[in-house]
PDB file of N, CA and C in Angstrom:
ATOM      1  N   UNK A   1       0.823  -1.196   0.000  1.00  0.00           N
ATOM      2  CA  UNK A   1       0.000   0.000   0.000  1.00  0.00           C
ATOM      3  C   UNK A   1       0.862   1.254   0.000  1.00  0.00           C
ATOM      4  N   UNK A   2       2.194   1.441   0.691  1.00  0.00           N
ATOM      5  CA  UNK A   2       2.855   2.721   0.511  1.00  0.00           C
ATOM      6  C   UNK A   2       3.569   2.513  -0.727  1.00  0.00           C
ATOM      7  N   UNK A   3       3.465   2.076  -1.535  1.00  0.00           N
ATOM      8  CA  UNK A   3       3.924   2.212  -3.138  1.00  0.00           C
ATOM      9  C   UNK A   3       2.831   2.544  -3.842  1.00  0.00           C
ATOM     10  N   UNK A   4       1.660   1.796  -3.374  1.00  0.00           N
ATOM     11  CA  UNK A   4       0.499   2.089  -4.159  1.00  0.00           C
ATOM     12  C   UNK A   4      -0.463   3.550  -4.102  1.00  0.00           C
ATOM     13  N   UNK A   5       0.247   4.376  -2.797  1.00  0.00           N
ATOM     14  CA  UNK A   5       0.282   5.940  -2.314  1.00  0.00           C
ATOM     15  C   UNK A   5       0.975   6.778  -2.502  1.00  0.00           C
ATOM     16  N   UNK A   6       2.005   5.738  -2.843  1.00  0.00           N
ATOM     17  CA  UNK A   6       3.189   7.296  -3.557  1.00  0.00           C
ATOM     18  C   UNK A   6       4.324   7.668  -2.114  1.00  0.00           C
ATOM     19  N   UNK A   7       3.977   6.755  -1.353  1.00  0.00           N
ATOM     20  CA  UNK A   7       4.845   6.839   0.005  1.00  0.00           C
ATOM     21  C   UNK A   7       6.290   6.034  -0.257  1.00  0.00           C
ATOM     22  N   UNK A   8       6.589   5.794  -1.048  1.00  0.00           N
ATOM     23  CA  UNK A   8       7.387   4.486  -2.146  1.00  0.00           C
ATOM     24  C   UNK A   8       7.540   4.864  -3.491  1.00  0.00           C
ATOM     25  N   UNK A   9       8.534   4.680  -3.915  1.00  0.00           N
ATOM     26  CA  UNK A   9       9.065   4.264  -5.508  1.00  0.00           C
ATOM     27  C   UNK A   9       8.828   2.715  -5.566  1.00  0.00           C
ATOM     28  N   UNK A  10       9.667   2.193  -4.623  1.00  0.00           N
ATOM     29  CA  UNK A  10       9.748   0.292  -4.850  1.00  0.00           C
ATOM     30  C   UNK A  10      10.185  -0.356  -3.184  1.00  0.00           C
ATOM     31  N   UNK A  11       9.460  -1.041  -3.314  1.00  0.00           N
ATOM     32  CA  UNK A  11      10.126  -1.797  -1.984  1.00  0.00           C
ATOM     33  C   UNK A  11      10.333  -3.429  -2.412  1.00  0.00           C
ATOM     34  N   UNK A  12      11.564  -3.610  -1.424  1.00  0.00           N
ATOM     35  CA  UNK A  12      11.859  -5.568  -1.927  1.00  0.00           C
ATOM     36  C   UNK A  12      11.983  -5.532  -0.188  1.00  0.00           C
ATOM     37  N   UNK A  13      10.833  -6.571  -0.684  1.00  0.00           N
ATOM     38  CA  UNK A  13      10.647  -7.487   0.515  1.00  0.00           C
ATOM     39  C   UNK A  13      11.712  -8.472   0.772  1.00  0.00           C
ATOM     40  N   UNK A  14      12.471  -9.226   1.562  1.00  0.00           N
ATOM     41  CA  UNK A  14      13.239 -10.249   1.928  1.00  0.00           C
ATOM     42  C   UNK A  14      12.869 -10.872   2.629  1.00  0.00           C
ATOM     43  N   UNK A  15      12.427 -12.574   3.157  1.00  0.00           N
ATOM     44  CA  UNK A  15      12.248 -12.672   4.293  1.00  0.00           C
ATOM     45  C   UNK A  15      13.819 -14.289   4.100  1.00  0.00           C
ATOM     46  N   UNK A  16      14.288 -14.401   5.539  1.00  0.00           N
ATOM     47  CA  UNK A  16      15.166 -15.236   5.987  1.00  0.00           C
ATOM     48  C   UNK A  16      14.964 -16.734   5.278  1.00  0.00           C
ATOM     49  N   UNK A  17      15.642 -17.556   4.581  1.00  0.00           N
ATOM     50  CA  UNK A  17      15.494 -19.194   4.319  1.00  0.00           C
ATOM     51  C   UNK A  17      14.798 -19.881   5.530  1.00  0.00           C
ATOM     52  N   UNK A  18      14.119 -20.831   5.461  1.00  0.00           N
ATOM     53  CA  UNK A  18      14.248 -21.592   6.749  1.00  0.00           C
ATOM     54  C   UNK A  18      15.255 -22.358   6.987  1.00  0.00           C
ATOM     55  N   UNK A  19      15.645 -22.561   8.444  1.00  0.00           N
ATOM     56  CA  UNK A  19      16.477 -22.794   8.887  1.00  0.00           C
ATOM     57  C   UNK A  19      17.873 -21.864   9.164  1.00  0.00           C
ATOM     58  N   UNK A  20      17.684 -20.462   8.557  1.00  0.00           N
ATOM     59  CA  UNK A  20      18.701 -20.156   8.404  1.00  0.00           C
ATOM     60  C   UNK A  20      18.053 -17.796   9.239  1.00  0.00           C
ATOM     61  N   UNK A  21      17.467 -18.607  10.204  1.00  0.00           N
ATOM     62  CA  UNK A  21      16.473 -17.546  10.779  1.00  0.00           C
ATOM     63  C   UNK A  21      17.337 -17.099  11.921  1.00  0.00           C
ATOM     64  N   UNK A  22      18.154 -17.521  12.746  1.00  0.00           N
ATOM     65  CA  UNK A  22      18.781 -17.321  13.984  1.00  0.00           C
ATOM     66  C   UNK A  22      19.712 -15.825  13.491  1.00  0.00           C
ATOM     67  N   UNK A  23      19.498 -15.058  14.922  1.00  0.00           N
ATOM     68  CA  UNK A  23      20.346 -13.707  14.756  1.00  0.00           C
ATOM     69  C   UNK A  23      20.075 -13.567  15.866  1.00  0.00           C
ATOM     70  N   UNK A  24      20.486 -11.912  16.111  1.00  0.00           N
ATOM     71  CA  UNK A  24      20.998 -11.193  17.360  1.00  0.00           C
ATOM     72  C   UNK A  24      19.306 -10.891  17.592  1.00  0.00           C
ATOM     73  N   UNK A  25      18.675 -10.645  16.378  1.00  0.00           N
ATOM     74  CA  UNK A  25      16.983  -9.920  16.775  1.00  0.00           C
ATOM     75  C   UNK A  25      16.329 -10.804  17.314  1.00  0.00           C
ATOM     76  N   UNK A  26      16.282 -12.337  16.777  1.00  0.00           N
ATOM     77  CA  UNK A  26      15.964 -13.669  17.860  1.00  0.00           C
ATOM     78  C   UNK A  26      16.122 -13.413  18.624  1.00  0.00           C
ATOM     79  N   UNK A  27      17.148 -13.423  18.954  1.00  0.00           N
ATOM     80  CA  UNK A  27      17.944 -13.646  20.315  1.00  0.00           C
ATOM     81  C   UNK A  27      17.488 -12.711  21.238  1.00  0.00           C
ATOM     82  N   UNK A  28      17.868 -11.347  20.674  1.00  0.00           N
ATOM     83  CA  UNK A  28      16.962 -10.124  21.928  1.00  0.00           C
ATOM     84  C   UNK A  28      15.126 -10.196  22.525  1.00  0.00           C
ATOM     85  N   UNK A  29      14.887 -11.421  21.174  1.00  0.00           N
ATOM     86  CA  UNK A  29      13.249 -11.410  21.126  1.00  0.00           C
ATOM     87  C   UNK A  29      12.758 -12.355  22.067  1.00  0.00           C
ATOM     88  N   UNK A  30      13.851 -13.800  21.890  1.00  0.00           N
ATOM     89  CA  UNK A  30      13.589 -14.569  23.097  1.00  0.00           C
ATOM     90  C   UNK A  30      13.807 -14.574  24.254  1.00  0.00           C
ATOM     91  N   UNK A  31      14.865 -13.660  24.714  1.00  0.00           N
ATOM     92  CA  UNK A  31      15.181 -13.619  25.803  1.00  0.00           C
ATOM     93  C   UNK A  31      13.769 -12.615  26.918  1.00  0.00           C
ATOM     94  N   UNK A  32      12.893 -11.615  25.763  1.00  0.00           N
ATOM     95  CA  UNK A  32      12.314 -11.073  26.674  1.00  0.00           C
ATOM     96  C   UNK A  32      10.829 -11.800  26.188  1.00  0.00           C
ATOM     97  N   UNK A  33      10.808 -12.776  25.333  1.00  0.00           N
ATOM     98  CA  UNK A  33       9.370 -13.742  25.806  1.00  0.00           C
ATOM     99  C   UNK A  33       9.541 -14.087  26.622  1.00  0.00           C
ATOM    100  N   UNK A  34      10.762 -14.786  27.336  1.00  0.00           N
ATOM    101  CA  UNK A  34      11.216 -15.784  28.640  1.00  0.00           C
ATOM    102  C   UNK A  34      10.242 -14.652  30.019  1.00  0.00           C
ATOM    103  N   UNK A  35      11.122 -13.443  29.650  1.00  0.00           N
ATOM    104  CA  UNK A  35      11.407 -12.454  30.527  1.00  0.00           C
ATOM    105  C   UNK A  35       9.613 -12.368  30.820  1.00  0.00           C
ATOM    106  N   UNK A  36       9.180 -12.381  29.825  1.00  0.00           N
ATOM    107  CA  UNK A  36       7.686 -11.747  29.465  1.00  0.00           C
ATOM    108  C   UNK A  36       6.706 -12.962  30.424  1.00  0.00           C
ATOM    109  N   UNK A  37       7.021 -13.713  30.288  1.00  0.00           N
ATOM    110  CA  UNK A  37       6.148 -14.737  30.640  1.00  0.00           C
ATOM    111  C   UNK A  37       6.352 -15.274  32.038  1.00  0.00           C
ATOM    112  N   UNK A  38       7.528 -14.945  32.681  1.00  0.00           N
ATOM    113  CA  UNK A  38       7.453 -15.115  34.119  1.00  0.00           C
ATOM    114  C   UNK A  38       7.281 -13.642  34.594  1.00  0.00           C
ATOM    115  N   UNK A  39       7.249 -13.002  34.285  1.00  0.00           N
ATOM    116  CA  UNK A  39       6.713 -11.817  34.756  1.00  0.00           C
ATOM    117  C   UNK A  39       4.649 -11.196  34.994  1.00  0.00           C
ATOM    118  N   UNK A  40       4.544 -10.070  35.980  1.00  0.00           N
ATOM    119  CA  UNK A  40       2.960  -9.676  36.588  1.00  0.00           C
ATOM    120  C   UNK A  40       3.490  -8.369  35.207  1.00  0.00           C
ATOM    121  N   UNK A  41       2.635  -8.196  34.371  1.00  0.00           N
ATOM    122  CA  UNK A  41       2.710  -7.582  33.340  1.00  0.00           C
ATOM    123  C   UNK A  41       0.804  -6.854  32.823  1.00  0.00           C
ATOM    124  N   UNK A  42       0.938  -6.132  33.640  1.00  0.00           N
ATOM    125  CA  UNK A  42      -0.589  -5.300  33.458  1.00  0.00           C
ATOM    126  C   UNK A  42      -0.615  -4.020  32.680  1.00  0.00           C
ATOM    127  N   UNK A  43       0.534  -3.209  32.498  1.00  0.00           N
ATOM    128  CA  UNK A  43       0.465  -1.621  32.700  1.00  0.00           C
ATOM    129  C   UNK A  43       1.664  -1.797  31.116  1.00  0.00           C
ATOM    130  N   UNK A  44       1.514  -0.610  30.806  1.00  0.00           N
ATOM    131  CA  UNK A  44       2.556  -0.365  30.047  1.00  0.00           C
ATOM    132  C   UNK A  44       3.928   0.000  30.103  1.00  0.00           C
ATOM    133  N   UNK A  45       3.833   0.898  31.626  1.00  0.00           N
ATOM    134  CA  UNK A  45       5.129   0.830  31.975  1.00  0.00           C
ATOM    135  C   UNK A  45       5.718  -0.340  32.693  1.00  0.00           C
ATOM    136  N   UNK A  46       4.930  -1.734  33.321  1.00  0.00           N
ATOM    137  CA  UNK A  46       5.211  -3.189  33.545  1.00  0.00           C
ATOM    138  C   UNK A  46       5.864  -3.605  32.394  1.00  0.00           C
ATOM    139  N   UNK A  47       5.246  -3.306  31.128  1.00  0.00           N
ATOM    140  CA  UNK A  47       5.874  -3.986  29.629  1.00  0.00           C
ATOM    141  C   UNK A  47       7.314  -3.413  29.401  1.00  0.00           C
ATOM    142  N   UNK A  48       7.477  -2.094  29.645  1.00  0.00           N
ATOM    143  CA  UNK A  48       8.514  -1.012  29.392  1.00  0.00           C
ATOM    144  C   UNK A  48       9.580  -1.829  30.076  1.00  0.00           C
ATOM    145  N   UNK A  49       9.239  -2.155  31.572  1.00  0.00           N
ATOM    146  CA  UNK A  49      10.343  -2.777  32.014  1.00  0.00           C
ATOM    147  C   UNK A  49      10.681  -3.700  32.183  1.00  0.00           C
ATOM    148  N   UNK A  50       9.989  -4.709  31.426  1.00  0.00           N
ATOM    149  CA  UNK A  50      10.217  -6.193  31.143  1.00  0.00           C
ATOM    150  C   UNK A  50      11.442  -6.189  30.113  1.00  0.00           C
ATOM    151  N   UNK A  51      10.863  -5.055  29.305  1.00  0.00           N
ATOM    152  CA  UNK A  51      11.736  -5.067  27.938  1.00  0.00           C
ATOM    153  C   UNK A  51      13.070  -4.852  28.311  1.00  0.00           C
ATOM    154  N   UNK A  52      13.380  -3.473  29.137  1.00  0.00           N
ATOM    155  CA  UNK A  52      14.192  -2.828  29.301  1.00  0.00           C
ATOM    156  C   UNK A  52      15.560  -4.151  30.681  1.00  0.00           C
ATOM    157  N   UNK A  53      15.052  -4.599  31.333  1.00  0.00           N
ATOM    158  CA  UNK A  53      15.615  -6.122  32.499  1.00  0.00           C
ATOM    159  C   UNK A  53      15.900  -6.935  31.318  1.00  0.00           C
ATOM    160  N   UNK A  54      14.746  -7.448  29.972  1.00  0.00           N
ATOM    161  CA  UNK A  54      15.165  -8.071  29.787  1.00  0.00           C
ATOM    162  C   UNK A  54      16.801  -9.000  28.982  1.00  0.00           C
ATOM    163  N   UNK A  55      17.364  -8.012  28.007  1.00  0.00           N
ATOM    164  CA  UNK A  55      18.463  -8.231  27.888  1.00  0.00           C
ATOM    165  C   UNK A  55      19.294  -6.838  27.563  1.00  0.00           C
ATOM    166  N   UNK A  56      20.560  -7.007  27.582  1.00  0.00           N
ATOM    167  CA  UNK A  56      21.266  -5.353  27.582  1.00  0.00           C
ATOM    168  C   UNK A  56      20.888  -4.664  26.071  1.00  0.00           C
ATOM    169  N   UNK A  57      20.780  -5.544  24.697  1.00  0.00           N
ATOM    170  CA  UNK A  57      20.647  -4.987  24.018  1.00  0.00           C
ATOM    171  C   UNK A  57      18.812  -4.669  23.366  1.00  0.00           C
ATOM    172  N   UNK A  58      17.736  -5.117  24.602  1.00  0.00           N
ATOM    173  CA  UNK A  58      16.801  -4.286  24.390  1.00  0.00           C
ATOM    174  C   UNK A  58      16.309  -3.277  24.844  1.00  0.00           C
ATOM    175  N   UNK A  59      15.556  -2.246  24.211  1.00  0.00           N
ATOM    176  CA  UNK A  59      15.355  -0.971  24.880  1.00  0.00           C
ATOM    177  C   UNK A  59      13.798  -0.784  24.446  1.00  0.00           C
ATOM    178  N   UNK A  60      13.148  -0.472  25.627  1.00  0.00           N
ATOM    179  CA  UNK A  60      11.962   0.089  25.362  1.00  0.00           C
ATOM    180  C   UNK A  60      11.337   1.318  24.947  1.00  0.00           C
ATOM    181  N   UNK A  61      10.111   1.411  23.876  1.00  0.00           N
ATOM    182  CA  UNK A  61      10.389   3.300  23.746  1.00  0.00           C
ATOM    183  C   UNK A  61       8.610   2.823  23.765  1.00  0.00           C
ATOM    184  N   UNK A  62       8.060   4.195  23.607  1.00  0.00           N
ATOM    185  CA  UNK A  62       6.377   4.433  24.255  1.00  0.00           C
ATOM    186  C   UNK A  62       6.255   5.581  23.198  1.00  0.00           C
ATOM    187  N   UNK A  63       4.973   5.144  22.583  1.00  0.00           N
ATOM    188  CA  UNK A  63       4.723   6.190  21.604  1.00  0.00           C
ATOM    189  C   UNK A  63       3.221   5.720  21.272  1.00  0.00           C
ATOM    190  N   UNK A  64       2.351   6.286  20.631  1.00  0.00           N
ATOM    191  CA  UNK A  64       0.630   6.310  20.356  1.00  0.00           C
ATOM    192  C   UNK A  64       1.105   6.084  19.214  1.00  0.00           C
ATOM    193  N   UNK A  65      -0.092   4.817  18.778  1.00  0.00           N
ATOM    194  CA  UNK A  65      -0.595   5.454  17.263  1.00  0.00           C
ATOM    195  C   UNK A  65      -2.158   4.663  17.313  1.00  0.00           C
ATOM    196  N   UNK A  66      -2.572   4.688  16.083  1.00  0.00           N
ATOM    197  CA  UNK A  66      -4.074   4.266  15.535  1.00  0.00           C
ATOM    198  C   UNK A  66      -4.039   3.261  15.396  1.00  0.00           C
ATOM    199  N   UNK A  67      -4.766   2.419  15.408  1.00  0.00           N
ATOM    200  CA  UNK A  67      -4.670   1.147  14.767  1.00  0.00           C
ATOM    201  C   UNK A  67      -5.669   0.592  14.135  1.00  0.00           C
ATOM    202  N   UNK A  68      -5.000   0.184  13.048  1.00  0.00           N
ATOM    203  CA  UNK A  68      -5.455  -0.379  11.445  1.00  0.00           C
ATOM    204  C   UNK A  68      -6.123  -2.064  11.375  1.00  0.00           C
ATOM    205  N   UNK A  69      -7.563  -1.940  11.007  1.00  0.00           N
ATOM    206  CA  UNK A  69      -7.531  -3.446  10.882  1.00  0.00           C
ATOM    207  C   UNK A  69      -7.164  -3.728   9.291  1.00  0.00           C
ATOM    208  N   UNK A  70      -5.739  -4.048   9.248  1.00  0.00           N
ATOM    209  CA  UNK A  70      -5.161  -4.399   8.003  1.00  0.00           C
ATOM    210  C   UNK A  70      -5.724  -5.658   7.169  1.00  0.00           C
ATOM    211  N   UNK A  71      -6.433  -6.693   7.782  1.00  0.00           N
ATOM    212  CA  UNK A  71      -6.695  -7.766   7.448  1.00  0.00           C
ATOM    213  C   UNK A  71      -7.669  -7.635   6.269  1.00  0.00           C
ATOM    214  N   UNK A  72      -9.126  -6.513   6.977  1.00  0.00           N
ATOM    215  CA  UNK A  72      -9.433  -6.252   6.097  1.00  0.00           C
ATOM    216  C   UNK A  72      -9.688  -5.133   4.732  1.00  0.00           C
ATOM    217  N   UNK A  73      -8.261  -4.123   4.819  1.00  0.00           N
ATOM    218  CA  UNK A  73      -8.059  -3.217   4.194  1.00  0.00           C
ATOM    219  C   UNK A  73      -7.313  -3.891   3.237  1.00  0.00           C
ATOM    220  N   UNK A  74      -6.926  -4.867   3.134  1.00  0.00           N
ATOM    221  CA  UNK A  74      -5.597  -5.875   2.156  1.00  0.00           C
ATOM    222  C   UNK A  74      -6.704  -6.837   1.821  1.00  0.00           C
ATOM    223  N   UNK A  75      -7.500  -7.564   2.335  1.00  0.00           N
ATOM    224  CA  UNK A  75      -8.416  -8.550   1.478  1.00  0.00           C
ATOM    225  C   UNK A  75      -9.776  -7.660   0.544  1.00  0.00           C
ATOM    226  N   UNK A  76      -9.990  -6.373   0.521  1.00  0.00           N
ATOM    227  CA  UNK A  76     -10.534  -6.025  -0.348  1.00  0.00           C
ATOM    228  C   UNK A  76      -9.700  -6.060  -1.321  1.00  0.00           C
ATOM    229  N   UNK A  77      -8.393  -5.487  -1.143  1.00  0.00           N
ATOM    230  CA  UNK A  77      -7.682  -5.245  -2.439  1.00  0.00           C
ATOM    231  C   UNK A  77      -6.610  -6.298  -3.061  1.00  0.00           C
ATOM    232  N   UNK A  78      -6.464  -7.174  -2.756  1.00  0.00           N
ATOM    233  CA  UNK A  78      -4.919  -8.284  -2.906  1.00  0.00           C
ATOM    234  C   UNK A  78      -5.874  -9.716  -2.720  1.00  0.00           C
ATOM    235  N   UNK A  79      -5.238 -10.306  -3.798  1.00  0.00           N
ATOM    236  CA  UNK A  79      -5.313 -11.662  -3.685  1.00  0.00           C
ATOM    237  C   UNK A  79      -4.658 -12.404  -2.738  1.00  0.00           C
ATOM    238  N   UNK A  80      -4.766 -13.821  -2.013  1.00  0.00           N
ATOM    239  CA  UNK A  80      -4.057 -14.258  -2.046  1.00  0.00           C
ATOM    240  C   UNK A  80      -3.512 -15.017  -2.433  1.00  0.00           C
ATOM    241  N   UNK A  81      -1.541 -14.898  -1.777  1.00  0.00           N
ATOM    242  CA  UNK A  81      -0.328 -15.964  -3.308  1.00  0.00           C
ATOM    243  C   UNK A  81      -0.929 -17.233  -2.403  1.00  0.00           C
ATOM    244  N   UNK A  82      -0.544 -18.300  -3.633  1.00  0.00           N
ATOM    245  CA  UNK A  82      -0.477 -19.556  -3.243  1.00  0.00           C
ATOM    246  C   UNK A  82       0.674 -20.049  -2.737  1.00  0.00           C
ATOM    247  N   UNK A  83       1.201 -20.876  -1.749  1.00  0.00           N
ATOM    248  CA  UNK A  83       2.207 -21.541  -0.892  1.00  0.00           C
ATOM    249  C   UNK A  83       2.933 -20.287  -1.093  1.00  0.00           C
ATOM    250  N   UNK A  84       3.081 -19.019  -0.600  1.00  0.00           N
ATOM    251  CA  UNK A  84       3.675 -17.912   0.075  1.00  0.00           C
ATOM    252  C   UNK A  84       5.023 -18.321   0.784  1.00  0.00           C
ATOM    253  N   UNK A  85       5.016 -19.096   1.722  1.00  0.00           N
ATOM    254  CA  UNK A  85       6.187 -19.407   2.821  1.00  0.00           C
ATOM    255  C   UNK A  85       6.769 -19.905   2.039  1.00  0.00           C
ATOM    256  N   UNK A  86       6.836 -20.667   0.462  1.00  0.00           N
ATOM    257  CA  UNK A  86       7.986 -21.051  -0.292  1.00  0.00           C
ATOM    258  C   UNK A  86       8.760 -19.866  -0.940  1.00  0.00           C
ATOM    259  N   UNK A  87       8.539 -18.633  -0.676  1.00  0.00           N
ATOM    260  CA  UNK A  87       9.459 -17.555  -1.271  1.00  0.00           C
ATOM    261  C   UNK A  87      10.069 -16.892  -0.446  1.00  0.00           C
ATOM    262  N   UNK A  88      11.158 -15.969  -0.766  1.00  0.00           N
ATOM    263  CA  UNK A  88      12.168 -15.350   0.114  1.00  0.00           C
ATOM    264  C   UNK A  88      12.064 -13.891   0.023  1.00  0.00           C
ATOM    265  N   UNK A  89      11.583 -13.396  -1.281  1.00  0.00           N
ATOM    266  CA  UNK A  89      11.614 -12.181  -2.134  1.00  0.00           C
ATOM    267  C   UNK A  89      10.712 -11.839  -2.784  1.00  0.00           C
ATOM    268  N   UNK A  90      10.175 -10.605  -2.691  1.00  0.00           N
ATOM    269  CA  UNK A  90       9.018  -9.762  -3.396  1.00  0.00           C
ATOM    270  C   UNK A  90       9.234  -8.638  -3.445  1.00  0.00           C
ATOM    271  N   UNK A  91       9.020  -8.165  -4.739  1.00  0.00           N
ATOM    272  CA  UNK A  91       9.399  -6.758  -4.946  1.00  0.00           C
ATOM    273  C   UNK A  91       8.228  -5.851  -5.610  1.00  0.00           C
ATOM    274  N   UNK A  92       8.209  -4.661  -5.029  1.00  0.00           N
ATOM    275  CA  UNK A  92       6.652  -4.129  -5.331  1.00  0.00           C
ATOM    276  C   UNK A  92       7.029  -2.417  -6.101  1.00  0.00           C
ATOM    277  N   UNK A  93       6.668  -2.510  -7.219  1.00  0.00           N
ATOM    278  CA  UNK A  93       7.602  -1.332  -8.012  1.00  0.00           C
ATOM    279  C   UNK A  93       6.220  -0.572  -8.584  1.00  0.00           C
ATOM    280  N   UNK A  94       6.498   1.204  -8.241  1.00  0.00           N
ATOM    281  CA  UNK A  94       5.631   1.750  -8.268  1.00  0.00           C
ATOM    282  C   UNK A  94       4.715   2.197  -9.911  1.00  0.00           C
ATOM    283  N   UNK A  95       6.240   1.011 -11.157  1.00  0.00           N
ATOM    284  CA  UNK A  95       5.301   1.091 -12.206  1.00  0.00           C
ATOM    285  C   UNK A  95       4.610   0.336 -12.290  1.00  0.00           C
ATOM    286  N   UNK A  96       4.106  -0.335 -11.227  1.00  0.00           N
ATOM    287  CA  UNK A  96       2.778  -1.615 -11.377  1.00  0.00           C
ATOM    288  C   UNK A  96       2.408  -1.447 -10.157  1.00  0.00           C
ATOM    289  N   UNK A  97       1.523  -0.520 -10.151  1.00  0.00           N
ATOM    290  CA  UNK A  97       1.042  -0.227  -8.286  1.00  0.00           C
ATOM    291  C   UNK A  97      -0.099  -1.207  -8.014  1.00  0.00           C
ATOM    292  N   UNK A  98      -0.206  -2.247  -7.214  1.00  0.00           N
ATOM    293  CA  UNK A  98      -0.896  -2.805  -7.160  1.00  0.00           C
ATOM    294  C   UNK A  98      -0.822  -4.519  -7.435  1.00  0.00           C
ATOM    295  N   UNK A  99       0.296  -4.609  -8.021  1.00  0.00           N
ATOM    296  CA  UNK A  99       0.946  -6.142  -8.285  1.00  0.00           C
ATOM    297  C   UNK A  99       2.667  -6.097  -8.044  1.00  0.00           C
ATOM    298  N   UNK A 100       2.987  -7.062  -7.393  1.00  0.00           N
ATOM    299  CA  UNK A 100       4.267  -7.258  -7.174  1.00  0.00           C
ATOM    300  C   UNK A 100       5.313  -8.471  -8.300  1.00  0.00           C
ATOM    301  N   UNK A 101       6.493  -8.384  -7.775  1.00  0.00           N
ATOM    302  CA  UNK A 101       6.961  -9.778  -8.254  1.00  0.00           C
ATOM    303  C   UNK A 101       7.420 -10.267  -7.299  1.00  0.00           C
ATOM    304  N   UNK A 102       7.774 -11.520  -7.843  1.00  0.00           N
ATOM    305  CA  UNK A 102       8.082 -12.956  -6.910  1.00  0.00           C
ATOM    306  C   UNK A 102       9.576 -13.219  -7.607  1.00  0.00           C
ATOM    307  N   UNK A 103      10.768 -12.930  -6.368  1.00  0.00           N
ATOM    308  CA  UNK A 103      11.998 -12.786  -6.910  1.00  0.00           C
ATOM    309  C   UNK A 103      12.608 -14.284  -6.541  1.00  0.00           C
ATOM    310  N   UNK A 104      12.808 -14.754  -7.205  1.00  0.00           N
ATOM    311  CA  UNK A 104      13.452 -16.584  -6.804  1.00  0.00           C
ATOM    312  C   UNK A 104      14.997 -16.592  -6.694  1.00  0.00           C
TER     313      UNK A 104
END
């Protein structure tokens, strides 16, 4: 949709191989599910400091926004791909607003 607004020229999507998913962002992510789940977590500043205990390289930040039910703002307009999780790459170029490619 921000290509198809003009918020974009092109965007390429990437997502990780399987099996080949492990990094530092894992790593900061699991350590504060652990963190998350033995923790009394009601408030936002409870969340703030789950994040913030939970490992040195996460940091918590607090900010508003709106929220979008995307599910169905994307199923009026987009099909969906068939077996999806078999690709790595998609690229969405603002001379075809509205269809992407499938980069192999």
């Amino acid at each position: 949709w921000r290509v198809i607004v003009g918020l974009k020229t092109e965007i390429q999507l990437d997502f990780m191989r399987v099996g080949h998913t492990r990094c530092f962002v894992d790593a900061g992510f699991g350590l504060l599910k652990q963190k998350y789940r033995k923790g009394d977590v009601d408030t936002v500043q409870q969340l703030e400091e789950v994040i913030r205990t939970s490992a040195t390289m996460n940091e918590a930040e607090s900010f508003s926004w709106q929220w979008h039910q995307w599910d169905k703002f994307f199923q009026q307009r987009f099909r969906p791909v068939n077996n999806i999780t078999s690709y790595q790459r998609f690229l969405f170029p603002s001379t075809s607003p509205g269809n992407f490619r499938i980069i192999r």
